[in-house]
Structure formats: C-alpha cells, structure tokens
N, C-alpha and C. Protein backbone atom coordinates (compact mmCIF):
# COMPACT_ATOMS: atom_id res chain seq x y z
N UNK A 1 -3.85 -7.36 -10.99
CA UNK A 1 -2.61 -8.05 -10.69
C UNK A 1 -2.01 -8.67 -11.94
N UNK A 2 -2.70 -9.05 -12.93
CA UNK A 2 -2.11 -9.24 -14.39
C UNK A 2 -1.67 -10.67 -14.17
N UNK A 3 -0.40 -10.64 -14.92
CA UNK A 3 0.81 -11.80 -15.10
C UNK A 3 1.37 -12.49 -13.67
N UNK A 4 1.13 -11.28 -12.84
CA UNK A 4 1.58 -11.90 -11.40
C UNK A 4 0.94 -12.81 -11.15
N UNK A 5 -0.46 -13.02 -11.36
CA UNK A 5 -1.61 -14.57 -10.98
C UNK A 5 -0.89 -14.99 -11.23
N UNK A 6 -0.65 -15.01 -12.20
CA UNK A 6 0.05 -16.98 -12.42
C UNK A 6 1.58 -17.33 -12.37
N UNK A 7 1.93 -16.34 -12.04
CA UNK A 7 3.64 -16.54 -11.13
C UNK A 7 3.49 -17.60 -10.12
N UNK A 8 4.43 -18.74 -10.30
CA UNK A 8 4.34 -19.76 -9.23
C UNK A 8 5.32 -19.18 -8.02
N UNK A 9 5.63 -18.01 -7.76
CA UNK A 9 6.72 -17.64 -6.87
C UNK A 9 5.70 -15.78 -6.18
N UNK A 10 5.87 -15.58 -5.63
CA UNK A 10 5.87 -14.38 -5.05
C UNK A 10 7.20 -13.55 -4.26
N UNK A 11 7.28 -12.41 -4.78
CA UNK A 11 8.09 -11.77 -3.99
C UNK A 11 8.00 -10.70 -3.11
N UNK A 12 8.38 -10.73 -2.02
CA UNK A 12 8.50 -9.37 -1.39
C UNK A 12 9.55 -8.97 -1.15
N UNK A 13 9.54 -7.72 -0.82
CA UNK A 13 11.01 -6.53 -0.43
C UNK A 13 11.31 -6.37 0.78
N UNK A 14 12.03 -7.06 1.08
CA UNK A 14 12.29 -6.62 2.53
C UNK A 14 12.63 -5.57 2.90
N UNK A 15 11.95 -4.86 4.09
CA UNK A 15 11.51 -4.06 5.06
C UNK A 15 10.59 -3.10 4.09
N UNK A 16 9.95 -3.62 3.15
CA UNK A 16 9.14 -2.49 2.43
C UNK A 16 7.99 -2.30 3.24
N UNK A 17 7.34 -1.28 3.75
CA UNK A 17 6.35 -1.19 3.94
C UNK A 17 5.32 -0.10 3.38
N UNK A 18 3.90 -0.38 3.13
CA UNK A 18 3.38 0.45 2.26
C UNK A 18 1.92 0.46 3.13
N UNK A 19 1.41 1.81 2.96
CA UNK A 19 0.38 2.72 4.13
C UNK A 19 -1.01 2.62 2.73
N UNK A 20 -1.90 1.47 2.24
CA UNK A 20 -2.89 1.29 1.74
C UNK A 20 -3.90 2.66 1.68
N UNK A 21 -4.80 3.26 0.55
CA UNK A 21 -5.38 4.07 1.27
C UNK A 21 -6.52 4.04 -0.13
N UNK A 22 -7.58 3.91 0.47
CA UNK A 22 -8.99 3.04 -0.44
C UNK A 22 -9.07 5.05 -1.61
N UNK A 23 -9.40 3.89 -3.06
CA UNK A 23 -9.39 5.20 -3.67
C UNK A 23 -10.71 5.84 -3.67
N UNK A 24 -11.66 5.74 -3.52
CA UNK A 24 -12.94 6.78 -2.55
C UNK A 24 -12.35 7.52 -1.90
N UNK A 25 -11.20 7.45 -0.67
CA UNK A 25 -10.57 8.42 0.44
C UNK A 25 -10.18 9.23 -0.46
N UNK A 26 -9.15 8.87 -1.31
CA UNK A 26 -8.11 9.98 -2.16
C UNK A 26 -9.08 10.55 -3.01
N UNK A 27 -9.97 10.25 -3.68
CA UNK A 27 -10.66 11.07 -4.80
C UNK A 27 -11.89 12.07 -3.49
N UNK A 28 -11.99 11.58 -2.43
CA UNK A 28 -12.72 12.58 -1.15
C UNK A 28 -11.74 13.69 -1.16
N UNK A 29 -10.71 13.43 -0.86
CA UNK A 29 -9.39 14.24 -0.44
C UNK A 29 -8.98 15.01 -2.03
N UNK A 30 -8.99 14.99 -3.05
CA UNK A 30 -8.74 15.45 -4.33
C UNK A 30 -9.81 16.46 -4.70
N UNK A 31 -10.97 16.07 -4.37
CA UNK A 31 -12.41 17.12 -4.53
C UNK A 31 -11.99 17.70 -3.46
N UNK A 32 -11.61 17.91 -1.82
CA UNK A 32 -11.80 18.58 -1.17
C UNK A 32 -10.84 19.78 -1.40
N UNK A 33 -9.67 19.43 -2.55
CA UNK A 33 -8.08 20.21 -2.75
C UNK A 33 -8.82 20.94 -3.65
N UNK A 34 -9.53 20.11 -4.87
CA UNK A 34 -9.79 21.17 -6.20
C UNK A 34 -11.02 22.38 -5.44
N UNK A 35 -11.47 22.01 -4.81
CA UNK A 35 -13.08 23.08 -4.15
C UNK A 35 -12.15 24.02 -3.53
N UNK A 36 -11.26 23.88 -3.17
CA UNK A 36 -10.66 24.91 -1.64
C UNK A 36 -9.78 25.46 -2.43
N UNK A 37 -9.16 26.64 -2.16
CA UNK A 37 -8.46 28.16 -2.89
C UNK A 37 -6.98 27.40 -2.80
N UNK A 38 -6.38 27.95 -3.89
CA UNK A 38 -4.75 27.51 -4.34
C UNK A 38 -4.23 27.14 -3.04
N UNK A 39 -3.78 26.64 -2.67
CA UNK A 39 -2.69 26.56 -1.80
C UNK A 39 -1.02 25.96 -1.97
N UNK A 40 -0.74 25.79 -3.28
CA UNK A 40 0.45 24.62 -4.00
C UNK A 40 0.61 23.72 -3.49
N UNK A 41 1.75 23.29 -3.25
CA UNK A 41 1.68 21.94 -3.02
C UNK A 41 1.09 20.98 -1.91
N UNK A 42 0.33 19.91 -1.78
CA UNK A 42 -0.77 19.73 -0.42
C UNK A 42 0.27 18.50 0.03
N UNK A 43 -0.20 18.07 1.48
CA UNK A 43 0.52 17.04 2.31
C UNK A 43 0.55 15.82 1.68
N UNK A 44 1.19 14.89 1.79
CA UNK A 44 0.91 13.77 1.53
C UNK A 44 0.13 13.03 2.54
N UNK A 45 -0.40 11.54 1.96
CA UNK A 45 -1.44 10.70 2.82
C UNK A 45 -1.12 10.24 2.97
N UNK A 46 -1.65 9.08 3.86
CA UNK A 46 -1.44 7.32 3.48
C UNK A 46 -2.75 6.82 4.26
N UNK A 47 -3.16 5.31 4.23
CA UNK A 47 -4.18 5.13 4.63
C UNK A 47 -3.86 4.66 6.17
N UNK A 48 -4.98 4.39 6.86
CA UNK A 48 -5.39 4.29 8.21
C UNK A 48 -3.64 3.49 9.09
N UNK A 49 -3.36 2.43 8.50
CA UNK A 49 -2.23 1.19 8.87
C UNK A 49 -1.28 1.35 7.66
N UNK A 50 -0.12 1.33 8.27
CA UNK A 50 0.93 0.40 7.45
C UNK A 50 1.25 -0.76 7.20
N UNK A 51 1.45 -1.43 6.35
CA UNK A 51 1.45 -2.75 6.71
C UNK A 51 2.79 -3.29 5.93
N UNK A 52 3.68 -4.53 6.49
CA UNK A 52 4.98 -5.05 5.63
C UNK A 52 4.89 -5.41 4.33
N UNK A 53 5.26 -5.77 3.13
CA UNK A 53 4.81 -5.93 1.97
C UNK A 53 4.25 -7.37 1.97
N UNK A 54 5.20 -8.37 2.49
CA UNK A 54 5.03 -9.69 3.02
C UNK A 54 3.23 -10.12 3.46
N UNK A 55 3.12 -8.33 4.34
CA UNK A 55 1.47 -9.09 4.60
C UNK A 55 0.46 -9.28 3.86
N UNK A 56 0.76 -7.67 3.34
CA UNK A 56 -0.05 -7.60 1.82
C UNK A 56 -0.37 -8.72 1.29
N UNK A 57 0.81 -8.93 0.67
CA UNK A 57 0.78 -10.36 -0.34
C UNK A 57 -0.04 -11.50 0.50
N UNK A 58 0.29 -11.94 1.67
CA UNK A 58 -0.20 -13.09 2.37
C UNK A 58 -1.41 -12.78 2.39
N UNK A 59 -2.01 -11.40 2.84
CA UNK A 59 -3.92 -11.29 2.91
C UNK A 59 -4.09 -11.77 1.54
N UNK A 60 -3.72 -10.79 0.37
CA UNK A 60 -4.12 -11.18 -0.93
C UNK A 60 -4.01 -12.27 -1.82
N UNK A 61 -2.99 -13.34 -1.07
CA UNK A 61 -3.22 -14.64 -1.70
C UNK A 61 -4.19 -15.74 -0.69
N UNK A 62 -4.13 -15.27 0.46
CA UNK A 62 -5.30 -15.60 0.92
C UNK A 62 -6.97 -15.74 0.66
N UNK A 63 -6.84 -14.23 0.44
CA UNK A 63 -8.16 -13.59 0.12
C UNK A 63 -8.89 -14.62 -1.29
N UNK A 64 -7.35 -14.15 -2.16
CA UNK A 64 -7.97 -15.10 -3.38
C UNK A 64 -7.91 -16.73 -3.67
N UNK A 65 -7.97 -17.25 -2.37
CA UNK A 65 -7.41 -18.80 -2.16
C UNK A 65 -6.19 -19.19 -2.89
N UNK A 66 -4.96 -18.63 -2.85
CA UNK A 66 -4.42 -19.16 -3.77
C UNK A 66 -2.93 -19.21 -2.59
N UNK A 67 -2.37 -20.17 -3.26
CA UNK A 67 -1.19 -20.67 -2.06
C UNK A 67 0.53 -20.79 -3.13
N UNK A 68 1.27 -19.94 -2.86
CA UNK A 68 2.31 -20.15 -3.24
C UNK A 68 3.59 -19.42 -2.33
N UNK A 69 4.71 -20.31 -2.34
CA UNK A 69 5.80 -19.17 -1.28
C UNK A 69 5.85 -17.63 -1.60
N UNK A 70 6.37 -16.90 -0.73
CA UNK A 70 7.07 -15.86 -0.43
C UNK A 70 8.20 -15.80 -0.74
N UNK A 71 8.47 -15.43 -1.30
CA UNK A 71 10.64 -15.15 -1.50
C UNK A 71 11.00 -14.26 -1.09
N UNK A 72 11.63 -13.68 -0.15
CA UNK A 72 12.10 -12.63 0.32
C UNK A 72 13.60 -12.00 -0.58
N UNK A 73 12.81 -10.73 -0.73
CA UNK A 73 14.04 -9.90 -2.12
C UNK A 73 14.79 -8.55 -1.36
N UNK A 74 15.87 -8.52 -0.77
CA UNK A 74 16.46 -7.16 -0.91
C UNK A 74 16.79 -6.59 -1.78
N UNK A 75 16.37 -5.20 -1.76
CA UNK A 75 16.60 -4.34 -2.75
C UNK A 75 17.81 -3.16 -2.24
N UNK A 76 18.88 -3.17 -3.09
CA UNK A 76 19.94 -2.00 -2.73
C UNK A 76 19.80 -1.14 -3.33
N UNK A 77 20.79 -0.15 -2.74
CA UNK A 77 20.64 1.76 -3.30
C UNK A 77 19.79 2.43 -2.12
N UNK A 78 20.15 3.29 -2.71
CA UNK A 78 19.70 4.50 -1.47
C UNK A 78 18.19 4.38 -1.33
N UNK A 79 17.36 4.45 -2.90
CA UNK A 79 16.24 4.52 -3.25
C UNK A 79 15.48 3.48 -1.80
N UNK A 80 15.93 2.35 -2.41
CA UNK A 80 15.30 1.58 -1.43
C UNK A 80 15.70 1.34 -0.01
N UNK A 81 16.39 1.81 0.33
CA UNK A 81 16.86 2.10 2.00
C UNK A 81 16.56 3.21 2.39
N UNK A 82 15.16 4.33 1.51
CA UNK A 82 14.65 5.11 1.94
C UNK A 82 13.59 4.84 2.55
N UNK A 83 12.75 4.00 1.55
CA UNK A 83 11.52 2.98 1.40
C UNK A 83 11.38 2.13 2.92
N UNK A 84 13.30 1.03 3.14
CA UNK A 84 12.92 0.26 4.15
C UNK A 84 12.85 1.51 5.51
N UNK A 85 13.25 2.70 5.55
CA UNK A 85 13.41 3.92 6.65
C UNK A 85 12.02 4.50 6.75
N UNK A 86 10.87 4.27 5.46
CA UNK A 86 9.74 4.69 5.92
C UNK A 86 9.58 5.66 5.10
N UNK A 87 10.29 6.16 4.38
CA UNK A 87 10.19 7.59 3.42
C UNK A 87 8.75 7.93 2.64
N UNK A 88 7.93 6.81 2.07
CA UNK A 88 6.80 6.69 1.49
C UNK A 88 6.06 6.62 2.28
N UNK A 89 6.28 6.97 3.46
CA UNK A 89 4.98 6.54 4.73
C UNK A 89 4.41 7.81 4.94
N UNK A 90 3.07 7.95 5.34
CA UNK A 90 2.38 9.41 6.46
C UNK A 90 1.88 8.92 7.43
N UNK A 91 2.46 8.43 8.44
CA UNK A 91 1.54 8.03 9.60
C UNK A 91 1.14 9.11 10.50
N UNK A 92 1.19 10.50 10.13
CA UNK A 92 0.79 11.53 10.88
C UNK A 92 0.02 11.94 10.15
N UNK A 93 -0.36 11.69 8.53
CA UNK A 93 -1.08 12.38 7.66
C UNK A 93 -2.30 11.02 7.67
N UNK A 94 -2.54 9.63 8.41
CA UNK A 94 -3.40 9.04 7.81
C UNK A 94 -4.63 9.81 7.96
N UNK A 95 -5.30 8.96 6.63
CA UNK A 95 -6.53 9.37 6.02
C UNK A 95 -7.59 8.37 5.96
N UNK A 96 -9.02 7.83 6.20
CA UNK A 96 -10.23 7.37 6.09
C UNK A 96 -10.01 6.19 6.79
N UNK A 97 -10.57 5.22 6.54
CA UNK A 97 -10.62 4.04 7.78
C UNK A 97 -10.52 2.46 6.73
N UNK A 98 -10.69 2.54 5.78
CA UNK A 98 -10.58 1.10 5.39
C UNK A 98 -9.47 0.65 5.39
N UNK A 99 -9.09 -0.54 6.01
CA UNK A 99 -7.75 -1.40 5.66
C UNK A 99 -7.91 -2.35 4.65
N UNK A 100 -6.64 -2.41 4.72
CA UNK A 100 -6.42 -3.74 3.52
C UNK A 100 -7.15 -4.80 3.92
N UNK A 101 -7.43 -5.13 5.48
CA UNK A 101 -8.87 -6.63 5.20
C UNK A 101 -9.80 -6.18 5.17
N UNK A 102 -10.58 -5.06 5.20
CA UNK A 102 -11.57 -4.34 4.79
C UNK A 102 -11.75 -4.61 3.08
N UNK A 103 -10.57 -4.11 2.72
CA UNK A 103 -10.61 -3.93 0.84
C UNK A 103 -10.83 -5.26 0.34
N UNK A 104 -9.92 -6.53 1.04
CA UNK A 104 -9.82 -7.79 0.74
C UNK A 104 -10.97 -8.21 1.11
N UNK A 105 -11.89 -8.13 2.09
CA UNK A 105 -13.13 -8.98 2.40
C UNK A 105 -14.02 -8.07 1.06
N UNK A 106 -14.04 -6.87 0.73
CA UNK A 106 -14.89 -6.67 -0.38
C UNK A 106 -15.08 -6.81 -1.73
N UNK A 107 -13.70 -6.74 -1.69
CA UNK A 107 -13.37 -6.51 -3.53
C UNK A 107 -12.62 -8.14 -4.03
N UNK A 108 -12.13 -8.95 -2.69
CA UNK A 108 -11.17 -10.43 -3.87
C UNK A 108 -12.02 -11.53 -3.46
C-alpha cells in the first residue's frame, strides 16, 4: 500500500466495484493455460465476490486497525462509467474461494 498508509484521507470511486481473486488461484489458472495446447486468447476471471471499493478499503483499514474517513470520488468519462456498469467484472467466470476477509484475516 506504500504512501497511501499514511494518507490521513482515503478515497473511493464511486460505484467502483472490483471481483478480488487470491494470486495462488491465478498462478493455478496460468499453469493450467501454459500445460494445455494453444488456444489464444483465454476468458477472463475474477474472484469468488465482488465487492464496492468503499468495502475494500473499510475491511482493510480495519484489518490493519487504522481509522480514517472515506471520501467519496466520482470519476468521469466513459472509462469509468464502464467500471461503475461492471465492465472489469466476471461473475460468470469466478474462480477459487478466498475472499477479501479470508485474505484480510491472513495476510494484515
């Protein structure tokens, strides 16, 4: 997380949501692409849940005891009114089972 620790502010994007997916799953899923015969380009993933960006942040400043607001940020352009529509999502492609309080109870 770097420089962000010690930001007295946090931000999130409104309506961002982002589909977590533990990197053990993807490097499972990367050996299973390189072993298996060409096929070009493969599906995309995402992990088990989606979750708002807002929560993210709240498990993870949780997780790491640390307490500061939320600021809620819209972002304009198409780019990101793809993002709040779900465009970065696979909820038909999820992959392995850890969630983000899974990752947070192990790793912060």
């Amino acid at each position: 997380m770097g420089t962000w620790q010690n930001c007295p502010l946090s931000w999130a994007l409104t309506g961002f949501q982002f589909q977590p997916v533990a990197p053990v799953e993807v490097a499972s899923r990367l050996v299973a692409f390189a072993l298996d015969r060409p096929v070009g380009p493969v599906p995309d993933i995402g992990g088990p849940r989606a979750y708002p960006l807002a929560d993210l942040l709240t498990g993870y400043l949780r997780a790491s005891h640390r307490c500061r607001p939320i600021v809620p940020l819209r972002l304009p352009g198409k780019a990101a009114c793809a993002v709040r529509n779900g465009a970065n999502l696979a909820p038909d492609r999820a992959v392995g089972h850890q969630t983000w309080e899974d990752f947070l109870a192990e790793r912060v």
